[in-house]
PDB file of N, CA and C in Angstrom:
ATOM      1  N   UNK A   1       9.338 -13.328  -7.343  1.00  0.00           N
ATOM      2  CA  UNK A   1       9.651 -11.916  -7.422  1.00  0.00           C
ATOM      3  C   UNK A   1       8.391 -11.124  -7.775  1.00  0.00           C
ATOM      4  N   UNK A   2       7.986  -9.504  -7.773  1.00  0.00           N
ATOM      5  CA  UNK A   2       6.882  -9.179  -7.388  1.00  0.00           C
ATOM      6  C   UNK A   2       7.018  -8.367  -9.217  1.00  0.00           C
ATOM      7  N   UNK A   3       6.108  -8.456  -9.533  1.00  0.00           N
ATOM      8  CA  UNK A   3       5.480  -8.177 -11.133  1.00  0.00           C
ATOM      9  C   UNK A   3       6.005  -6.557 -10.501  1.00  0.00           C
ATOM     10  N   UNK A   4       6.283  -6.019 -11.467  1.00  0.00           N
ATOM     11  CA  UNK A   4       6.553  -4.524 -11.780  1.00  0.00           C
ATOM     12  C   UNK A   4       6.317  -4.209 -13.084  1.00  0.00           C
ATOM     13  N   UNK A   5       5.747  -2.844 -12.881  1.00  0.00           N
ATOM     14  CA  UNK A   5       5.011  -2.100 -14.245  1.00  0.00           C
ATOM     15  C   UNK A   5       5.243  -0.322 -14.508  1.00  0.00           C
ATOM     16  N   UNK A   6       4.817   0.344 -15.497  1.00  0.00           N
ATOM     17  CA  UNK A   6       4.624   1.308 -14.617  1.00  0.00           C
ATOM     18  C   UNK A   6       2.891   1.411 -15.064  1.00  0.00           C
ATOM     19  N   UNK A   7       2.380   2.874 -14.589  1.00  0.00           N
ATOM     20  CA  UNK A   7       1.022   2.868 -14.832  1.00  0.00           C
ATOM     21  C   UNK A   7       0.781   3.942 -13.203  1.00  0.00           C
ATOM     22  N   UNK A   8      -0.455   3.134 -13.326  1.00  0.00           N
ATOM     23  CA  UNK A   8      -1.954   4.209 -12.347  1.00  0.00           C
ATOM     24  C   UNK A   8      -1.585   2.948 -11.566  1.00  0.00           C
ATOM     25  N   UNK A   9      -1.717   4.169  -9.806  1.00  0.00           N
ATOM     26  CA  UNK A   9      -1.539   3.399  -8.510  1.00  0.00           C
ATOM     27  C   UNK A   9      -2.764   2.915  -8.145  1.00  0.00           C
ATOM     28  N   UNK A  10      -3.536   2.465  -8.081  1.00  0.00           N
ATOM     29  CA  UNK A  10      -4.992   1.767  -7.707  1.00  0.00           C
ATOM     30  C   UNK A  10      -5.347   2.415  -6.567  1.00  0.00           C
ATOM     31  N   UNK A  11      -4.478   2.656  -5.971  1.00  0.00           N
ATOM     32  CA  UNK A  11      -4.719   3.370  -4.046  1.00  0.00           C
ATOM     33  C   UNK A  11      -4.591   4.842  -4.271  1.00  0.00           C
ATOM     34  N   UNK A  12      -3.536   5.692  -4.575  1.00  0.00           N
ATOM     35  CA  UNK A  12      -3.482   7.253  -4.342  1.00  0.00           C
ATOM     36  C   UNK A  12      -3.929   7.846  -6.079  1.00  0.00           C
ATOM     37  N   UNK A  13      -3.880   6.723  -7.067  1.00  0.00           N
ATOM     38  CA  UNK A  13      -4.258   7.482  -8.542  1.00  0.00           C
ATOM     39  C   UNK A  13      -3.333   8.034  -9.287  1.00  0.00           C
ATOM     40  N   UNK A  14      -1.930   8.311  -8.404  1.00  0.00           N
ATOM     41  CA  UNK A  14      -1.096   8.968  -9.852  1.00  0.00           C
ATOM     42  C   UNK A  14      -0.800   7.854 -10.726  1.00  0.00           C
ATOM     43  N   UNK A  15      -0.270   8.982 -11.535  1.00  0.00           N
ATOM     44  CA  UNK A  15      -0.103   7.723 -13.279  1.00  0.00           C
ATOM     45  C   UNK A  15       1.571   7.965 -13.580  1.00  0.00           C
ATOM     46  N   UNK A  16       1.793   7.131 -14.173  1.00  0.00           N
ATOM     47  CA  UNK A  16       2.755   6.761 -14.850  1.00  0.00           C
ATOM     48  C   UNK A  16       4.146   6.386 -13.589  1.00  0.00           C
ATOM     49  N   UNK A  17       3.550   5.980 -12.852  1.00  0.00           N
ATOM     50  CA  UNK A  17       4.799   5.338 -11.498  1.00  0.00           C
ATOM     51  C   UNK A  17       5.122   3.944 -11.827  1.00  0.00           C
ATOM     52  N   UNK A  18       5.993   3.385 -11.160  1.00  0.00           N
ATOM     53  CA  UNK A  18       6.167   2.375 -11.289  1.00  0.00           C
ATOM     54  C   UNK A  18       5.602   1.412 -10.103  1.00  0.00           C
ATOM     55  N   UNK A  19       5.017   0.505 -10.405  1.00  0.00           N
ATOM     56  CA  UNK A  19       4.088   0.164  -9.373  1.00  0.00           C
ATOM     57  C   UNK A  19       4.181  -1.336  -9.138  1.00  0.00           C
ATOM     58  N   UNK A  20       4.343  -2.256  -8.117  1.00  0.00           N
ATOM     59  CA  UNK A  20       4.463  -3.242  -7.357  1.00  0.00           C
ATOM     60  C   UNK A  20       3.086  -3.773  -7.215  1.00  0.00           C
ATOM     61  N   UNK A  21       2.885  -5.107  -7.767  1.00  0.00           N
ATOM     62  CA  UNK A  21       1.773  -5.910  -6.902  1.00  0.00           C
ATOM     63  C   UNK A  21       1.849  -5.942  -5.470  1.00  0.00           C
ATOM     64  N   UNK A  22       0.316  -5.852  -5.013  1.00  0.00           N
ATOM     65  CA  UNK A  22       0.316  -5.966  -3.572  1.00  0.00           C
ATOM     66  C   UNK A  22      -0.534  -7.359  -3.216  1.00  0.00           C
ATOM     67  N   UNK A  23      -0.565  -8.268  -2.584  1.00  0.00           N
ATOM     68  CA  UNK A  23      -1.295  -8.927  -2.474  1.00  0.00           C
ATOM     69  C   UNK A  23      -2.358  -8.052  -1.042  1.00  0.00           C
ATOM     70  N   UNK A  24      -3.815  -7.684  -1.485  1.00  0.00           N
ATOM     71  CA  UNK A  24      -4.579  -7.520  -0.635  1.00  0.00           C
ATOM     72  C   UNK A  24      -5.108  -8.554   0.715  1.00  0.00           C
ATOM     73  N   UNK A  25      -4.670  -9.415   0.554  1.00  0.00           N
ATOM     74  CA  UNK A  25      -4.144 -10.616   2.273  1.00  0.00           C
ATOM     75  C   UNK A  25      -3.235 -10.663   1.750  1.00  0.00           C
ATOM     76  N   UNK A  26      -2.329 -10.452   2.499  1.00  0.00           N
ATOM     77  CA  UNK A  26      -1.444 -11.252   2.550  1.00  0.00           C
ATOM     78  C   UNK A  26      -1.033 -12.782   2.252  1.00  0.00           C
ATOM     79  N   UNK A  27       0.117 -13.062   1.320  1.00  0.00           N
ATOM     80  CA  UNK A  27       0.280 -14.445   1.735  1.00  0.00           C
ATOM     81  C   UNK A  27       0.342 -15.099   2.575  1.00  0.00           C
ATOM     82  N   UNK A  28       1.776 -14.385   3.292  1.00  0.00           N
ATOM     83  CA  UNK A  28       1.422 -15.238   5.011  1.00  0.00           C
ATOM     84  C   UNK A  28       0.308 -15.457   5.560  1.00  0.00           C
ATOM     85  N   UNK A  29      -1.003 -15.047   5.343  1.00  0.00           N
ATOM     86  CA  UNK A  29      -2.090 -15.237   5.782  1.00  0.00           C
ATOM     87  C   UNK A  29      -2.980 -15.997   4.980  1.00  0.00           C
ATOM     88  N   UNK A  30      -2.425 -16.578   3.972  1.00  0.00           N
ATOM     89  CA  UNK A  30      -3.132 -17.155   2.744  1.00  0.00           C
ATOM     90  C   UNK A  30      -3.802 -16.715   1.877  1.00  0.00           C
ATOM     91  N   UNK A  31      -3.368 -15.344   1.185  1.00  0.00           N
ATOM     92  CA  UNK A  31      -3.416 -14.549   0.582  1.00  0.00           C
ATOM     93  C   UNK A  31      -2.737 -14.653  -1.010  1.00  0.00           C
ATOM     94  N   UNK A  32      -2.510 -15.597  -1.358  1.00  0.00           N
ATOM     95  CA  UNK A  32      -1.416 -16.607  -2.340  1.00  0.00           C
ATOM     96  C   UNK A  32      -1.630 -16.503  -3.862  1.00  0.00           C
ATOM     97  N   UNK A  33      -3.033 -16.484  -3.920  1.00  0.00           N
ATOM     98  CA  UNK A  33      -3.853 -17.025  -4.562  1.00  0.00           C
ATOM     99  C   UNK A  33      -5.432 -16.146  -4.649  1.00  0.00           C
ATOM    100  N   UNK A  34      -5.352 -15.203  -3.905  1.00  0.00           N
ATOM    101  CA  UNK A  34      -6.685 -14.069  -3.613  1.00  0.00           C
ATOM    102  C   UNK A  34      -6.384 -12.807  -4.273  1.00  0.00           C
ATOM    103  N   UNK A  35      -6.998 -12.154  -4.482  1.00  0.00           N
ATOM    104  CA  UNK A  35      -7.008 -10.254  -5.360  1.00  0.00           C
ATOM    105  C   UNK A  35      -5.457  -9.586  -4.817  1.00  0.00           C
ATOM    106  N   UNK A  36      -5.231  -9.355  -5.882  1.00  0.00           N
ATOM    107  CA  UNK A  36      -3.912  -8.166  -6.025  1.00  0.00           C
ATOM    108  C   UNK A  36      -4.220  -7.037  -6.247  1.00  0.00           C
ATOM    109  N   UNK A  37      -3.273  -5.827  -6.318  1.00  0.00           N
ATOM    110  CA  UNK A  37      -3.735  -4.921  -6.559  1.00  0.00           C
ATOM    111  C   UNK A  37      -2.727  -3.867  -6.842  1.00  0.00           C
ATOM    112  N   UNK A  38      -2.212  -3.084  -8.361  1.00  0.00           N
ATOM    113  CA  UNK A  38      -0.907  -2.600  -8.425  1.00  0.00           C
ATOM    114  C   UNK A  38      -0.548  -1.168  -7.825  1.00  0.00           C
ATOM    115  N   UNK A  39      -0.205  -1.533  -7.083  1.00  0.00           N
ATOM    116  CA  UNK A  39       0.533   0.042  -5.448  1.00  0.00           C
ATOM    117  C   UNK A  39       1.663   0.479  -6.386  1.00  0.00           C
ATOM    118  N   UNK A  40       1.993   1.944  -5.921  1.00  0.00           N
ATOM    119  CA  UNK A  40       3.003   2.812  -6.706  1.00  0.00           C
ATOM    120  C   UNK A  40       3.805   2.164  -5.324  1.00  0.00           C
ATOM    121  N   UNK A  41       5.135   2.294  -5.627  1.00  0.00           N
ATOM    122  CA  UNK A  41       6.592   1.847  -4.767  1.00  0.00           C
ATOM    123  C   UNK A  41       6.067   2.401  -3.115  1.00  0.00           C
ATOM    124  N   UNK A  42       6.038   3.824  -3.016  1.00  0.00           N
ATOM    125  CA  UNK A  42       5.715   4.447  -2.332  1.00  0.00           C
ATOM    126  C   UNK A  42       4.592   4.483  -1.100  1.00  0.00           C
ATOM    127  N   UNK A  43       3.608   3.795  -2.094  1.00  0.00           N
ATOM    128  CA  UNK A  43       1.972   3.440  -1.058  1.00  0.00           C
ATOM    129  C   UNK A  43       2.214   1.563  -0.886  1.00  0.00           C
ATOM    130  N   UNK A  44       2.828   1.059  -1.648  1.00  0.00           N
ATOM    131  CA  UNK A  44       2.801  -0.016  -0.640  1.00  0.00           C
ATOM    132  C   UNK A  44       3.683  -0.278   0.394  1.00  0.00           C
ATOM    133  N   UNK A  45       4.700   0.355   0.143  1.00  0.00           N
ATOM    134  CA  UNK A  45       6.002   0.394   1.508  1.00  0.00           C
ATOM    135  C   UNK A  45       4.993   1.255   2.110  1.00  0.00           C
ATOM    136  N   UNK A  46       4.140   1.908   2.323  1.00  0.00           N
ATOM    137  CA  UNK A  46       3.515   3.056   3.279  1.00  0.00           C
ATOM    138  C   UNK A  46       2.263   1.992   4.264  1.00  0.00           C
ATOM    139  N   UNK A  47       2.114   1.340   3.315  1.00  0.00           N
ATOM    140  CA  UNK A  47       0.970   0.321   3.533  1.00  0.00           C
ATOM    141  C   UNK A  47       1.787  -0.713   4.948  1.00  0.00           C
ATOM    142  N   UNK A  48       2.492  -1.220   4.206  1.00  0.00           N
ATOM    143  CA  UNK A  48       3.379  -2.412   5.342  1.00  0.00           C
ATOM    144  C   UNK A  48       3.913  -1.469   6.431  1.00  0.00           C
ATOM    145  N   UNK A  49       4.248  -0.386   6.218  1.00  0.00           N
ATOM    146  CA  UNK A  49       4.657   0.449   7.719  1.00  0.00           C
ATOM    147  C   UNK A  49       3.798   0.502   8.616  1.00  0.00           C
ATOM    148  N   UNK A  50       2.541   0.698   7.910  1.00  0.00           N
ATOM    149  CA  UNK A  50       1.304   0.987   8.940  1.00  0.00           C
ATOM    150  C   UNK A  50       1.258  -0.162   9.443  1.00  0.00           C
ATOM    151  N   UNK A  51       0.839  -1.454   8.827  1.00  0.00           N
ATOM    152  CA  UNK A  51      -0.102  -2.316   9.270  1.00  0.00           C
ATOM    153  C   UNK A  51       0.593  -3.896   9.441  1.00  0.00           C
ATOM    154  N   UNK A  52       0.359  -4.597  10.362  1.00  0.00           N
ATOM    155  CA  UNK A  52       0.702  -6.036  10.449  1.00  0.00           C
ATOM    156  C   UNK A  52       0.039  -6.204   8.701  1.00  0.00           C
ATOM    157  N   UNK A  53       0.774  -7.856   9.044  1.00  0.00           N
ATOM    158  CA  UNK A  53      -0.125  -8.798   7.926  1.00  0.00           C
ATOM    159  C   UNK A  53      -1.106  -9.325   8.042  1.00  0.00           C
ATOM    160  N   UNK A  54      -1.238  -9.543  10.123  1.00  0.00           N
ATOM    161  CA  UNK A  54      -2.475 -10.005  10.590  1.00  0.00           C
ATOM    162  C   UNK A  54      -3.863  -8.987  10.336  1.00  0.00           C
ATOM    163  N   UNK A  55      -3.115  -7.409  10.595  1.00  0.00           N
ATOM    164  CA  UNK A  55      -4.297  -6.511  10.462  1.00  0.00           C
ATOM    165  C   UNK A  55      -5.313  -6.344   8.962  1.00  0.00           C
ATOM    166  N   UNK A  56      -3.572  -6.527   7.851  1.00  0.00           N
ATOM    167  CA  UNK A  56      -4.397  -6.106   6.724  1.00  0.00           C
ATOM    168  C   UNK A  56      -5.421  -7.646   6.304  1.00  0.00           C
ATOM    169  N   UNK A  57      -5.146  -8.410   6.637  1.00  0.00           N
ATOM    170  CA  UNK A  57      -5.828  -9.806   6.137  1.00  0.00           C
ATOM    171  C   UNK A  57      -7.561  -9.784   7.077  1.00  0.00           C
ATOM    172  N   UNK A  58      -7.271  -9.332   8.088  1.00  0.00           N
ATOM    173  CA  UNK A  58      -8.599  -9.110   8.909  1.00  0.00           C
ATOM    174  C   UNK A  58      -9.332  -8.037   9.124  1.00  0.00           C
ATOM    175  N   UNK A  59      -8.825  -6.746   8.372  1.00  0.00           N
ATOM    176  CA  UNK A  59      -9.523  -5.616   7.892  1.00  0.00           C
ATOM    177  C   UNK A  59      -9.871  -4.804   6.980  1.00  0.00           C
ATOM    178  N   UNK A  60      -8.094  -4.740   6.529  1.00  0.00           N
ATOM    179  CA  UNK A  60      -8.161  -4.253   5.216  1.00  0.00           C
ATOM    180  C   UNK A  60      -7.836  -4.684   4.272  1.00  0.00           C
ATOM    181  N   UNK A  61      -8.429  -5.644   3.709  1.00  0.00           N
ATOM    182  CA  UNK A  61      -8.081  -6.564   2.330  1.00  0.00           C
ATOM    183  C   UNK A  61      -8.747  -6.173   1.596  1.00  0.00           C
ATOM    184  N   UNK A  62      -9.253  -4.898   1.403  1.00  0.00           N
ATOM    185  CA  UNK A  62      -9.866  -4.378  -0.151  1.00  0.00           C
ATOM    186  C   UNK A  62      -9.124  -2.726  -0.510  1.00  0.00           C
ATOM    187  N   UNK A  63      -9.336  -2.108  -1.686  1.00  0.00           N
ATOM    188  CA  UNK A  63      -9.118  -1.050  -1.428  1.00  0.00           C
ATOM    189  C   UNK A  63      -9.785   0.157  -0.954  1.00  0.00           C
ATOM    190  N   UNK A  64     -11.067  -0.068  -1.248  1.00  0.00           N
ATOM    191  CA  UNK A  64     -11.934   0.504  -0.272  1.00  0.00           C
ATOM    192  C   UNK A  64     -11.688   0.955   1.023  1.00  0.00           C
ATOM    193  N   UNK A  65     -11.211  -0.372   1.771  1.00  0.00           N
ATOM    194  CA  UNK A  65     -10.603  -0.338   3.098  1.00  0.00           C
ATOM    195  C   UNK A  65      -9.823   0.230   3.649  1.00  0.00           C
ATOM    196  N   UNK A  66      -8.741  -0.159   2.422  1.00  0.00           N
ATOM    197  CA  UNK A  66      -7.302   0.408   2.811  1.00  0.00           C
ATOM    198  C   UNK A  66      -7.195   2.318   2.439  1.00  0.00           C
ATOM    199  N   UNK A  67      -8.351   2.903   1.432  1.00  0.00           N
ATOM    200  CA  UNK A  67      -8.847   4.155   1.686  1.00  0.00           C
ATOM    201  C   UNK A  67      -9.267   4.488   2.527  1.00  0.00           C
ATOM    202  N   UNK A  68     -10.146   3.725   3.113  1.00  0.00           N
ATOM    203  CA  UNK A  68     -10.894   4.638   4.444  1.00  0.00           C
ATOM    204  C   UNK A  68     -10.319   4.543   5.459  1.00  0.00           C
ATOM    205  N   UNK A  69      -9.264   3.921   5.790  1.00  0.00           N
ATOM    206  CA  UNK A  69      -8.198   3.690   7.041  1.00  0.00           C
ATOM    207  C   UNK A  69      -7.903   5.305   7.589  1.00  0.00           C
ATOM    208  N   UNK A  70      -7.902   5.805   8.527  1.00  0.00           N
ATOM    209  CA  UNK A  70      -7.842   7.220   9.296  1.00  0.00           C
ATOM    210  C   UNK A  70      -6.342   7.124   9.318  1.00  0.00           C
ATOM    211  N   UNK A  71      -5.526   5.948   8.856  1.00  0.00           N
ATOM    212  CA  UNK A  71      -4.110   6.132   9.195  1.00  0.00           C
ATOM    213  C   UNK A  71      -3.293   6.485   7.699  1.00  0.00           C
ATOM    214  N   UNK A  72      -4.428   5.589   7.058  1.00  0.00           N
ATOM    215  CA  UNK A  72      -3.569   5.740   5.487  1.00  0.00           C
ATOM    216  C   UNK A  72      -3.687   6.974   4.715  1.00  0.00           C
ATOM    217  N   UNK A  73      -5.276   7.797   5.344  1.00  0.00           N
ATOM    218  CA  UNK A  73      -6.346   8.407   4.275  1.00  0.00           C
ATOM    219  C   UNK A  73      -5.297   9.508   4.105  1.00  0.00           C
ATOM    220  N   UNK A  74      -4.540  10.349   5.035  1.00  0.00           N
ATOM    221  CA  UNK A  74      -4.279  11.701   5.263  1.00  0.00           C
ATOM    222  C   UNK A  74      -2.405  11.337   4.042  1.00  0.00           C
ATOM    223  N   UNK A  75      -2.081  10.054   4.477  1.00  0.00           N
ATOM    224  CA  UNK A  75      -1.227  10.007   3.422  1.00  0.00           C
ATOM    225  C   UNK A  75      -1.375  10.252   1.965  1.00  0.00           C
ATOM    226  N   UNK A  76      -2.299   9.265   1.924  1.00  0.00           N
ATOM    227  CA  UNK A  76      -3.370   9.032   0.309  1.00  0.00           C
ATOM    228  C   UNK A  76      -3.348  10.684  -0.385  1.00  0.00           C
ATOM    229  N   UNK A  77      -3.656  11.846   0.317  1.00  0.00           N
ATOM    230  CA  UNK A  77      -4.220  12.935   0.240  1.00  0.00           C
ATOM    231  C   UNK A  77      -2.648  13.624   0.194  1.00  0.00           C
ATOM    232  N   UNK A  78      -1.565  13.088   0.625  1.00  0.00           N
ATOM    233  CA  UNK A  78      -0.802  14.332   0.408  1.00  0.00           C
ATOM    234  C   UNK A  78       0.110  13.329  -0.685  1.00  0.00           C
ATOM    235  N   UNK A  79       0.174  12.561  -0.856  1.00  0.00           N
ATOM    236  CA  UNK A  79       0.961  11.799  -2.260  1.00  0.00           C
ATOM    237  C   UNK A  79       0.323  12.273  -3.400  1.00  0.00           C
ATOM    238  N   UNK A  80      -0.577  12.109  -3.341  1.00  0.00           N
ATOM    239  CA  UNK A  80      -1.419  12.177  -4.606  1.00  0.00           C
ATOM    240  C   UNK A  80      -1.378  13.624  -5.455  1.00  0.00           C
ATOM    241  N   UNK A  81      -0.248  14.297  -4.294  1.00  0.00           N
ATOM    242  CA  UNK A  81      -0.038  16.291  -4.779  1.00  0.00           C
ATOM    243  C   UNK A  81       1.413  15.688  -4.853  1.00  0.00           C
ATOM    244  N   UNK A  82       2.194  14.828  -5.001  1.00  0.00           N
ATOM    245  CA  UNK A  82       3.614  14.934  -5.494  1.00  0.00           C
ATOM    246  C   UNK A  82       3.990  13.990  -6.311  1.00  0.00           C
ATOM    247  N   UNK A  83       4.984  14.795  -7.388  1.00  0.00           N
ATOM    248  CA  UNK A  83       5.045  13.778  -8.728  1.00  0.00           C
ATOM    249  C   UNK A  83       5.498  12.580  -8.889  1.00  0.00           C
ATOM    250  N   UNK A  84       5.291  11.748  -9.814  1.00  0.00           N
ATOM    251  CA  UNK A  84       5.562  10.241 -10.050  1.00  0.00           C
ATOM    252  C   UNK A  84       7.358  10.039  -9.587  1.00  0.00           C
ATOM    253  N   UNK A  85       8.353  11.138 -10.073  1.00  0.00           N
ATOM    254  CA  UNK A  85       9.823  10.965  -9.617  1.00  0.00           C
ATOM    255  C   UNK A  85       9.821  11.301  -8.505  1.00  0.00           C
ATOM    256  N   UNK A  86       9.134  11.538  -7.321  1.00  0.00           N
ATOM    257  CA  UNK A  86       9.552  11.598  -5.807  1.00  0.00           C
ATOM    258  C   UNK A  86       9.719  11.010  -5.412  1.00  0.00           C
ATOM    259  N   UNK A  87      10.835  10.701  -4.835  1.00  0.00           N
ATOM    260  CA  UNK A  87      11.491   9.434  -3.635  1.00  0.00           C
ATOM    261  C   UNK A  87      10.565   9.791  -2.348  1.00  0.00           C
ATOM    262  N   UNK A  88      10.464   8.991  -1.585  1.00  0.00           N
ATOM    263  CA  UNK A  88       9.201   9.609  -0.376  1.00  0.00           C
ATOM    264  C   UNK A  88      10.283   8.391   0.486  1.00  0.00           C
ATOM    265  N   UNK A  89      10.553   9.100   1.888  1.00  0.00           N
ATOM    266  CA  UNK A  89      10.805   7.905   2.522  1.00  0.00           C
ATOM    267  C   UNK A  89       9.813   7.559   3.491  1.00  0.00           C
ATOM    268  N   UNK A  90      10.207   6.116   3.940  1.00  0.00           N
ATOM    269  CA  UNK A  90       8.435   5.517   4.644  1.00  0.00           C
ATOM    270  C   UNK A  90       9.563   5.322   6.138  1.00  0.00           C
ATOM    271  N   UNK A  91       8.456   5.427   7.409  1.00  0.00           N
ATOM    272  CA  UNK A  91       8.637   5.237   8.357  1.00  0.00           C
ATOM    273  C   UNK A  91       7.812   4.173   9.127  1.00  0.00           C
ATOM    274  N   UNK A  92       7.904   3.017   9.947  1.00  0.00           N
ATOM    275  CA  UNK A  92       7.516   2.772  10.784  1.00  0.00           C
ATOM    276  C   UNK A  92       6.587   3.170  11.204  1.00  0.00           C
ATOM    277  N   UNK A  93       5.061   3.161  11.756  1.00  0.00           N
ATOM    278  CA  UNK A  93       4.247   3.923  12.741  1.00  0.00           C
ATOM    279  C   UNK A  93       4.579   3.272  14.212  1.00  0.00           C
ATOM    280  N   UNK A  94       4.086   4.325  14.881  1.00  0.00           N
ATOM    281  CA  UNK A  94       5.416   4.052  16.146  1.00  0.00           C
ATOM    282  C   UNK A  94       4.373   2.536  16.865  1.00  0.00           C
ATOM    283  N   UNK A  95       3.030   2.243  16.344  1.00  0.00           N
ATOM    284  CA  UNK A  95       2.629   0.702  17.013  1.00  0.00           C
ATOM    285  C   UNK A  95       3.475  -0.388  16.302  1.00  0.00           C
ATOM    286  N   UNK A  96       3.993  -0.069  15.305  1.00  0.00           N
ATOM    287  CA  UNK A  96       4.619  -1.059  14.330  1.00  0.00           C
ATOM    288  C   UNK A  96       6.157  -1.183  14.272  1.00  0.00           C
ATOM    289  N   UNK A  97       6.649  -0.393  15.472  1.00  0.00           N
ATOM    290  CA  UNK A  97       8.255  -0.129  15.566  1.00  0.00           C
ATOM    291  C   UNK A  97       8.415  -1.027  17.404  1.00  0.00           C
ATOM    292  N   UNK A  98       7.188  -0.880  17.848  1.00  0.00           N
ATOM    293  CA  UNK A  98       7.307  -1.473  19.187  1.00  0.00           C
ATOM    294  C   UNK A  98       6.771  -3.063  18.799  1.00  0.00           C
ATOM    295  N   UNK A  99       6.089  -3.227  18.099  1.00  0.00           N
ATOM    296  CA  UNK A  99       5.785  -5.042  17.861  1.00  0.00           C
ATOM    297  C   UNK A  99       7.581  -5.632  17.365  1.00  0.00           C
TER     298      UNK A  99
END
């Protein structure tokens, strides 16, 4: 089961959310045992919408990465203006609704 806390999102910065380990590879990719990193509810369901497990393990396995992504960045930028109690719902990106 996945460690839950609350605190500071490592990816968008608000504080006091409740926040989910992410494994930065994936396990399925052998990611098991490599850097975590604690995502607010919100940015890591936002994270898996965007991206395979194949993509994030072969591109974006840091957070660095997963900031500078042109898909994530514009999200990153409008979460980070709404408060820790916002429900946000996550969608699919439409390459990730046709796989």
């Amino acid at each position: 089961m996945a460690k839950q806390t609350i605190g500071l999102c490592e990816l968008c910065g608000r504080q006091n959310v409740l926040l989910t380990e992410h494994h930065l590879t994936p396990r399925e990719e052998g990611g098991a045992f490599l850097p975590t990193a604690f995502l607010c509810i919100p940015c890591h369901k936002q994270v898996h919408a965007l991206f395979t497990n194949q993509e994030l393990a072969a591109r974006l396995s840091t957070l660095d990465a997963l900031r500078q992504d042109e898909k994530l960045a514009s999200y990153i930028k409008w979460i980070r203006k709404q408060p820790a109690s916002k429900l946000v719902k996550t969608k699919k990106s439409r390459q990730r609704r046709k796989k």
